[in-house]
C-alpha atoms as a PDB file:
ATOM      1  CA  UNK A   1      19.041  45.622  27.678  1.00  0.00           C
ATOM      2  CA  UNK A   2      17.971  44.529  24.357  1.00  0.00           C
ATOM      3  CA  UNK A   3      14.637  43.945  22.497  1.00  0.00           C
ATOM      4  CA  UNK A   4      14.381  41.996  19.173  1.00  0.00           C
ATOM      5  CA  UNK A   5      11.756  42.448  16.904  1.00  0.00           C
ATOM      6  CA  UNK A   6      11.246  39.357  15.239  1.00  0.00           C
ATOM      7  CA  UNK A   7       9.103  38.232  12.243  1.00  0.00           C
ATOM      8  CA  UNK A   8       6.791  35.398  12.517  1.00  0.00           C
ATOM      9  CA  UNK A   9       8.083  33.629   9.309  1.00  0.00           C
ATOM     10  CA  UNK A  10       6.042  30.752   9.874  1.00  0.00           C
ATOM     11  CA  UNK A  11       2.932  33.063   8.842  1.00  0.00           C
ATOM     12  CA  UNK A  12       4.981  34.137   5.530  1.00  0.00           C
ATOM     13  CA  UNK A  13       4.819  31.947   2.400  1.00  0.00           C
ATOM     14  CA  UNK A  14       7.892  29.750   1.792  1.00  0.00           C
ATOM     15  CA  UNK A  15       9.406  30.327  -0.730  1.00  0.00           C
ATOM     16  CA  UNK A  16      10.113  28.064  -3.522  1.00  0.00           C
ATOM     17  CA  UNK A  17      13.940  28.822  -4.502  1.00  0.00           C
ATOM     18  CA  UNK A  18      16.048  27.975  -1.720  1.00  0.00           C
ATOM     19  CA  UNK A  19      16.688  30.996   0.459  1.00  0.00           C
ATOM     20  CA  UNK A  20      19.596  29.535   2.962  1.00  0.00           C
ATOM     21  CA  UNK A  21      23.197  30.860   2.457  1.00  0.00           C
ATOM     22  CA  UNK A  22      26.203  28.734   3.022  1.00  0.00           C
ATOM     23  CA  UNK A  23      28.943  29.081   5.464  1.00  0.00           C
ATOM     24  CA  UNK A  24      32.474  28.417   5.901  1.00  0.00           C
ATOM     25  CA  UNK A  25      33.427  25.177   6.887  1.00  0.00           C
ATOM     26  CA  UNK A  26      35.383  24.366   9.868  1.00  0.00           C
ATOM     27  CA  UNK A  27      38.522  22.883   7.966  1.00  0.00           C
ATOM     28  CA  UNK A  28      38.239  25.983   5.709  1.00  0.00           C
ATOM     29  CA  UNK A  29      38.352  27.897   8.582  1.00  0.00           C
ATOM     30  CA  UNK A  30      41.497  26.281  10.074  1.00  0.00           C
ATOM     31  CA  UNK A  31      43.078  26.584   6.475  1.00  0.00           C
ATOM     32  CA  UNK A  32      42.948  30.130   6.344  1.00  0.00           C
ATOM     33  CA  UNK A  33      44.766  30.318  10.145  1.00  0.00           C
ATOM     34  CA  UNK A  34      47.130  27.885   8.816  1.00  0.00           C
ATOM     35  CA  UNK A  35      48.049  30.086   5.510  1.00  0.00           C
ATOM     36  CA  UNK A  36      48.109  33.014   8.014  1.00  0.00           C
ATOM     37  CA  UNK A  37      50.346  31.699  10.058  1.00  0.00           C
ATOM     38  CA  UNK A  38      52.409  30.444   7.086  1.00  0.00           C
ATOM     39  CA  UNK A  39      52.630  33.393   5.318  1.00  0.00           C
ATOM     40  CA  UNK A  40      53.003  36.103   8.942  1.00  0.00           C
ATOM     41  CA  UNK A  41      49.563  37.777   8.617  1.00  0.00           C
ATOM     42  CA  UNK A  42      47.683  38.464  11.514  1.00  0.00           C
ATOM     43  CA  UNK A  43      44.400  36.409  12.691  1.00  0.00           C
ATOM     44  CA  UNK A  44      41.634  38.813  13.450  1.00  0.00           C
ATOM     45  CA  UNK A  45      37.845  37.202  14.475  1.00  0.00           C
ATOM     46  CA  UNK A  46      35.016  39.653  14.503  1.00  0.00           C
ATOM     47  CA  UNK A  47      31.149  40.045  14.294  1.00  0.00           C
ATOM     48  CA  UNK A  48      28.544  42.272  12.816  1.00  0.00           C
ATOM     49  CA  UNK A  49      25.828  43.510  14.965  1.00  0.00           C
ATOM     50  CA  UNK A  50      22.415  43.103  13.411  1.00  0.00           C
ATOM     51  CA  UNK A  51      23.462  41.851  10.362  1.00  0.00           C
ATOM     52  CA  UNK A  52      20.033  41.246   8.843  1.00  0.00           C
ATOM     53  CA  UNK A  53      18.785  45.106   9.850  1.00  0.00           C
ATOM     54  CA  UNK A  54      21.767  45.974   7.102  1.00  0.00           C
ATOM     55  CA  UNK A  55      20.056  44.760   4.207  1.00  0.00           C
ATOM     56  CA  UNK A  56      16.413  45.210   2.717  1.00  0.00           C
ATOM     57  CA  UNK A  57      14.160  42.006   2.012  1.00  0.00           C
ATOM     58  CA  UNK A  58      12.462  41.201  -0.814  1.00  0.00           C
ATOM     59  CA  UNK A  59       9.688  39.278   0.481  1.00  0.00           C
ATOM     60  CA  UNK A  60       6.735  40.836   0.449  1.00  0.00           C
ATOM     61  CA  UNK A  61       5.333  40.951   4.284  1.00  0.00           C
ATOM     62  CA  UNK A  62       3.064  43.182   6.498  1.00  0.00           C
ATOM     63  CA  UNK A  63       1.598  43.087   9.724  1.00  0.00           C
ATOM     64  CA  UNK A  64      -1.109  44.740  12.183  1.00  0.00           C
ATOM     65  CA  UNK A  65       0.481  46.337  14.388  1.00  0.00           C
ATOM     66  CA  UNK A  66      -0.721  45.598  18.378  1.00  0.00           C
ATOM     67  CA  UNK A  67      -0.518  47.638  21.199  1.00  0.00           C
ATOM     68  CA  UNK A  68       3.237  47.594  22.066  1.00  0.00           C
ATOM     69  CA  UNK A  69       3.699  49.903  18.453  1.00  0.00           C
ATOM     70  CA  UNK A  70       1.979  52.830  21.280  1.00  0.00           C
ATOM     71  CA  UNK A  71      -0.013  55.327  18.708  1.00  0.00           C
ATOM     72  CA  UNK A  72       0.104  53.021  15.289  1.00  0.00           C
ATOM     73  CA  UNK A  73      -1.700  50.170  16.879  1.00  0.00           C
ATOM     74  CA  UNK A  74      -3.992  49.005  14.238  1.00  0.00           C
ATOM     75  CA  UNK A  75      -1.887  50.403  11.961  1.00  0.00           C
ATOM     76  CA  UNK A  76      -0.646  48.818   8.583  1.00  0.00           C
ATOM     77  CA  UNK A  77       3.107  47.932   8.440  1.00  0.00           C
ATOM     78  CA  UNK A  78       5.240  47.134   5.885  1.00  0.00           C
ATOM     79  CA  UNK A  79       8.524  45.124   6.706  1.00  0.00           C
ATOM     80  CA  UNK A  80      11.184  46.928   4.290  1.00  0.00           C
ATOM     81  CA  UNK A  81      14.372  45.164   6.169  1.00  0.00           C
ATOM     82  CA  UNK A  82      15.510  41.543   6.258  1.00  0.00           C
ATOM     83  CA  UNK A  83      14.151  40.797   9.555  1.00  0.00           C
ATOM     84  CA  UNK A  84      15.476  37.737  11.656  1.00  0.00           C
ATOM     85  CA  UNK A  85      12.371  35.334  11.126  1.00  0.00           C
ATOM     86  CA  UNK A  86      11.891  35.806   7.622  1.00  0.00           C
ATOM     87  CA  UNK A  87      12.816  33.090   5.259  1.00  0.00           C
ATOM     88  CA  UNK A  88      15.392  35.151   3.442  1.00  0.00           C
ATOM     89  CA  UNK A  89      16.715  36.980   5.868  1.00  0.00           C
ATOM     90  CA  UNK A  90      19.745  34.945   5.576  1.00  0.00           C
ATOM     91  CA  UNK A  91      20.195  34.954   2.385  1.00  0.00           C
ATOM     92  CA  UNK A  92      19.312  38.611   1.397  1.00  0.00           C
ATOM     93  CA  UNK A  93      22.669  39.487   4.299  1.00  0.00           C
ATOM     94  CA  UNK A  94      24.479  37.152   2.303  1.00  0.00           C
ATOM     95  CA  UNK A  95      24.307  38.989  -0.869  1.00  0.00           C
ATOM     96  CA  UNK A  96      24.862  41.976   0.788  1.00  0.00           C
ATOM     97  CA  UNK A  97      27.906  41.025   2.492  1.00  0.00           C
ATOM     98  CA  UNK A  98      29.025  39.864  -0.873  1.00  0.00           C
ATOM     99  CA  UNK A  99      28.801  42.864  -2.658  1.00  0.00           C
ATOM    100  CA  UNK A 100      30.596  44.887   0.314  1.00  0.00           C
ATOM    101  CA  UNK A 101      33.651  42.142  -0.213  1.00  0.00           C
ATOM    102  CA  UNK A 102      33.585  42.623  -4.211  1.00  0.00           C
ATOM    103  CA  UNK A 103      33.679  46.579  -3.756  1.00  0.00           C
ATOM    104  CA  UNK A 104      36.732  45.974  -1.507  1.00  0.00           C
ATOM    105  CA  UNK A 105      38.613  44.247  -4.088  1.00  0.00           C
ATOM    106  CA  UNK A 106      37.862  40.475  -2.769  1.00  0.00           C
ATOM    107  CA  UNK A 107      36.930  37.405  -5.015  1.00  0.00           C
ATOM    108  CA  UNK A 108      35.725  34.139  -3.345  1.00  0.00           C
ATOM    109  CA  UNK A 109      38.246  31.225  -3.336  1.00  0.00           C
ATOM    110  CA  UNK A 110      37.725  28.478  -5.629  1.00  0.00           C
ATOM    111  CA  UNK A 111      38.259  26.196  -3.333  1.00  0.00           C
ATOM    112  CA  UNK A 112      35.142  27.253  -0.715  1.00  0.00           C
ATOM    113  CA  UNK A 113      33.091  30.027  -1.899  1.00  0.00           C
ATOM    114  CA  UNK A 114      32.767  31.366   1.517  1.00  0.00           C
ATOM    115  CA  UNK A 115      36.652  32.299   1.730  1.00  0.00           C
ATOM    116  CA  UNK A 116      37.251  35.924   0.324  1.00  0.00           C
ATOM    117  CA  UNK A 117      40.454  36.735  -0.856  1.00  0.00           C
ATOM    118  CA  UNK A 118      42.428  39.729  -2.019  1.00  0.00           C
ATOM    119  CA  UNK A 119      45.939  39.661  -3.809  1.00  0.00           C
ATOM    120  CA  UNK A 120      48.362  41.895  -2.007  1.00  0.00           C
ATOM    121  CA  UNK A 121      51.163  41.687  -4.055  1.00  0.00           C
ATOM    122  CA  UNK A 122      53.649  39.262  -2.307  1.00  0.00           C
ATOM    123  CA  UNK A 123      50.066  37.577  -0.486  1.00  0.00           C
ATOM    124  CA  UNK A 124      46.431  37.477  -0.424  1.00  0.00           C
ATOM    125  CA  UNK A 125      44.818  38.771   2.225  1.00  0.00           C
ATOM    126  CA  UNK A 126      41.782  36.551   3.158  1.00  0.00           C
ATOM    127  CA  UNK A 127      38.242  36.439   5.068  1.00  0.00           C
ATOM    128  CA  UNK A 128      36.551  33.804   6.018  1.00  0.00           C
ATOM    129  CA  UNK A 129      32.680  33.635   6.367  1.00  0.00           C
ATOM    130  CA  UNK A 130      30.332  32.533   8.829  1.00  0.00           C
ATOM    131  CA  UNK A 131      26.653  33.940   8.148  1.00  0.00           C
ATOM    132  CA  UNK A 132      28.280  37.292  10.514  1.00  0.00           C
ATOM    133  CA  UNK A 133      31.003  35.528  11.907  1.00  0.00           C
ATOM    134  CA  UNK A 134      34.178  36.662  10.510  1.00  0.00           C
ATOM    135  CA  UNK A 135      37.617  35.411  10.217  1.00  0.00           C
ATOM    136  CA  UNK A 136      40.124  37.583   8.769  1.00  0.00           C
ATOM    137  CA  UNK A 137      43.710  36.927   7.565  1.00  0.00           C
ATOM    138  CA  UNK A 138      46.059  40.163   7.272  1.00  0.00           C
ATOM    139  CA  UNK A 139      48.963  41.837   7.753  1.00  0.00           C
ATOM    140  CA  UNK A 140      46.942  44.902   8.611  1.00  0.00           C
ATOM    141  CA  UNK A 141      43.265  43.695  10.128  1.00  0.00           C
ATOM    142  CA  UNK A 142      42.562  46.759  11.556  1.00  0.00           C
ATOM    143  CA  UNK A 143      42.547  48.453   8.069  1.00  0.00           C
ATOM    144  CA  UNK A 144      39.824  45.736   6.927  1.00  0.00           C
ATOM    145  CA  UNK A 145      37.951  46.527  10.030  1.00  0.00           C
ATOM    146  CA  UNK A 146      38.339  50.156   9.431  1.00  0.00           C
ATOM    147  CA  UNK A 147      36.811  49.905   5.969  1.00  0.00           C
ATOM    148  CA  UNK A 148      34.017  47.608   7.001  1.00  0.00           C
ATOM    149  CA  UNK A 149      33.083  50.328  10.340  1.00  0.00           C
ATOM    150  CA  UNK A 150      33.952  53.590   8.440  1.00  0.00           C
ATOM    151  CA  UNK A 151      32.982  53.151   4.640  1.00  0.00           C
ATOM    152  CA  UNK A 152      30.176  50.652   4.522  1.00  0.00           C
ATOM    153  CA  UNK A 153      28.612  51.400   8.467  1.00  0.00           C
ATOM    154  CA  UNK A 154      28.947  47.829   9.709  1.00  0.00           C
ATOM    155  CA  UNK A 155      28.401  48.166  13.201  1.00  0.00           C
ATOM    156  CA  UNK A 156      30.975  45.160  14.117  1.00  0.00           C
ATOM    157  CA  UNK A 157      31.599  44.027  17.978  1.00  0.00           C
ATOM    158  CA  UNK A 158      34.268  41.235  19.882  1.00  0.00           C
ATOM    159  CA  UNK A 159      36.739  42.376  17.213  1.00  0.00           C
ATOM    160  CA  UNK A 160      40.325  41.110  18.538  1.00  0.00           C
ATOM    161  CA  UNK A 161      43.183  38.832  17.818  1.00  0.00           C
ATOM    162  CA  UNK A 162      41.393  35.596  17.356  1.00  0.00           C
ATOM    163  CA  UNK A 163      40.763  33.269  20.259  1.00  0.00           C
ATOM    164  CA  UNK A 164      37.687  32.056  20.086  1.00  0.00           C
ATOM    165  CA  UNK A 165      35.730  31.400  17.048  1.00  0.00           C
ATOM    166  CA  UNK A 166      32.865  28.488  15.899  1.00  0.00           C
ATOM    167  CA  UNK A 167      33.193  27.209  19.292  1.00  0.00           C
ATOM    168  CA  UNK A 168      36.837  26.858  18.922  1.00  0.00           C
ATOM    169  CA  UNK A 169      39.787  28.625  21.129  1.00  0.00           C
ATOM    170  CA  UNK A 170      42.994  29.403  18.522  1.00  0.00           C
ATOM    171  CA  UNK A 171      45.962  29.163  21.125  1.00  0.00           C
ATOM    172  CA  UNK A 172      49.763  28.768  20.916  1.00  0.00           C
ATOM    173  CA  UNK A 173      50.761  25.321  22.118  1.00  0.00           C
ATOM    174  CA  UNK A 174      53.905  24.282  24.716  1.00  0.00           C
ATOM    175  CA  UNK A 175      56.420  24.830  21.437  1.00  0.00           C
ATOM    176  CA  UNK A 176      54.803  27.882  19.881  1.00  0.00           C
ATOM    177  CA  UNK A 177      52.447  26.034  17.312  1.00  0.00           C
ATOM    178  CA  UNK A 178      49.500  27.518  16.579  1.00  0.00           C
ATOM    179  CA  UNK A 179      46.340  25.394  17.305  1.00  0.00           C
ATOM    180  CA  UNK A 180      42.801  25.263  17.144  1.00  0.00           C
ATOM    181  CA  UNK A 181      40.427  22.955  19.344  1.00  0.00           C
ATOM    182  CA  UNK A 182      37.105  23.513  20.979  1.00  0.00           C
ATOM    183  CA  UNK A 183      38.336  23.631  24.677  1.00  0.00           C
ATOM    184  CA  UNK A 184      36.059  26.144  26.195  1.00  0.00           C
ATOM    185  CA  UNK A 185      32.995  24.413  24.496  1.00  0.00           C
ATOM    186  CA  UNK A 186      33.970  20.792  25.893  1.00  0.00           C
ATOM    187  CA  UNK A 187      33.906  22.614  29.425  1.00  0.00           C
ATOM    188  CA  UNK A 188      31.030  23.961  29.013  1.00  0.00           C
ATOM    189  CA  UNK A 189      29.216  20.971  28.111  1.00  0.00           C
ATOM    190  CA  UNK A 190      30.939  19.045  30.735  1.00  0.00           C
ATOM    191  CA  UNK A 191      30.254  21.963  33.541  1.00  0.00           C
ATOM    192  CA  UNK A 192      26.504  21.578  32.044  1.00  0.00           C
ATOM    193  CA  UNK A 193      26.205  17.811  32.256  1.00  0.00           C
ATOM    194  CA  UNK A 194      27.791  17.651  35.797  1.00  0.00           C
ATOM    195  CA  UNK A 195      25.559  20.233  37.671  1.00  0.00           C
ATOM    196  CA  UNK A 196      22.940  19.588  35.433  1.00  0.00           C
ATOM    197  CA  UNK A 197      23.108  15.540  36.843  1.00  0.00           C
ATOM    198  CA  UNK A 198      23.410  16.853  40.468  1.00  0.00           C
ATOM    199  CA  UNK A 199      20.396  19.618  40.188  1.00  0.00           C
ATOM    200  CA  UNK A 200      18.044  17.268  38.630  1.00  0.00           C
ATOM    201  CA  UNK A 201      16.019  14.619  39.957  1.00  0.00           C
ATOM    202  CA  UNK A 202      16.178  10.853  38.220  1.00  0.00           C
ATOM    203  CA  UNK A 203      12.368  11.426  36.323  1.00  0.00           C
ATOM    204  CA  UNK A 204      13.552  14.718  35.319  1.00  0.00           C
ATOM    205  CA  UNK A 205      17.500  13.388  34.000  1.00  0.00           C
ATOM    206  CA  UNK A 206      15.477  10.429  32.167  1.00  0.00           C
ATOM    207  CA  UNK A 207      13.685  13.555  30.415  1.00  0.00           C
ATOM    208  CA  UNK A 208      16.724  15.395  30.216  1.00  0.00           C
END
């Protein structure tokens, strides 16, 4: 099991620059499996584990801490990482993330910001972004993974061949043609809806 210790942003001021960072879009992600695939280099999804716990915020936030904190209840506590709650949590994992790609020789594309790239000579190896979701394009993934585990202590997990990423399975088709469509998440919803219609009683699906 898992706990999560969570920050009651809510109770933090907001802040008045905009603290969000941006994401890969769907259509950039299916570009970078179609220049993959054009160019043989290997698809590669992967996640990082507490992602915010890797960088330090720069909001500053304490709290009182209660009973579950055993001997420092009462006790003063300063927040010193970007916690998942905060308002810049997101952000401040963003710019860390980005200066991780930058020491490994990447440079965003021009064409979406949240693409990395990195010339390789005859191609560019590339990564696509997704708050911790990552996409990676490369003849050699597991050297990208082994840089991002080994030298800068990402702690990354589901890392495999790509085929399943933003709620979309990447398959072969019939004739060999690599696709990309959100099969398992249609099911889902459609397993959800079905037993969720027979479970239910009419005052609850008008709720529903």
């Amino acid at each position: 099991h898992k706990a999560r210790l969570v920050a009651g942003g809510h109770l933090a001021e907001t802040p008045i620059d905009s603290a969000c960072s941006s994401v890969v879009s769907l259509r950039g992600a299916r570009l970078l499996a179609f220049l993959g695939e054009l160019n043989g280099l290997k698809i590669w999804s992967t996640d990082v584990g507490n992602a915010c716990l890797e960088t330090h915020t720069e909001e500053k936030v304490h709290v009182i801490a209660g009973p579950e904190f055993g001997d420092r209840d009462g006790h003063v506590l300063i927040i010193s990482k970007a916690l998942h709650g905060l308002h810049s949590s997101g952000l401040r994992w963003s710019e860390r993330l980005a200066d991780v790609l930058r020491e490994m020789g990447f440079f965003t594309s021009k064409a979406e910001k949240d693409i990395w790239m990195r010339d390789k000579g005859d191609h560019c190896e590339c990564i696509a972004v997704h708050v911790d979701d990552l996409l990676i394009a490369s003849k050699d993934p597991a050297f990208v993974v082994k840089l991002l585990t080994e030298t800068h202590q990402f702690k990354l997990k589901g890392t495999c061949p790509a085929e399943f990423h933003l709620g979309c399975d990447f398959f072969l088709d019939e004739e060999g043609v690599p696709c990309c469509a959100p099969k398992k998440h249609i099911l889902r919803r459609s397993l959800t809806t079905v037993t969720g219609s027979v479970a239910l009683g009419p005052s609850q699906q008008h709720r529903r």
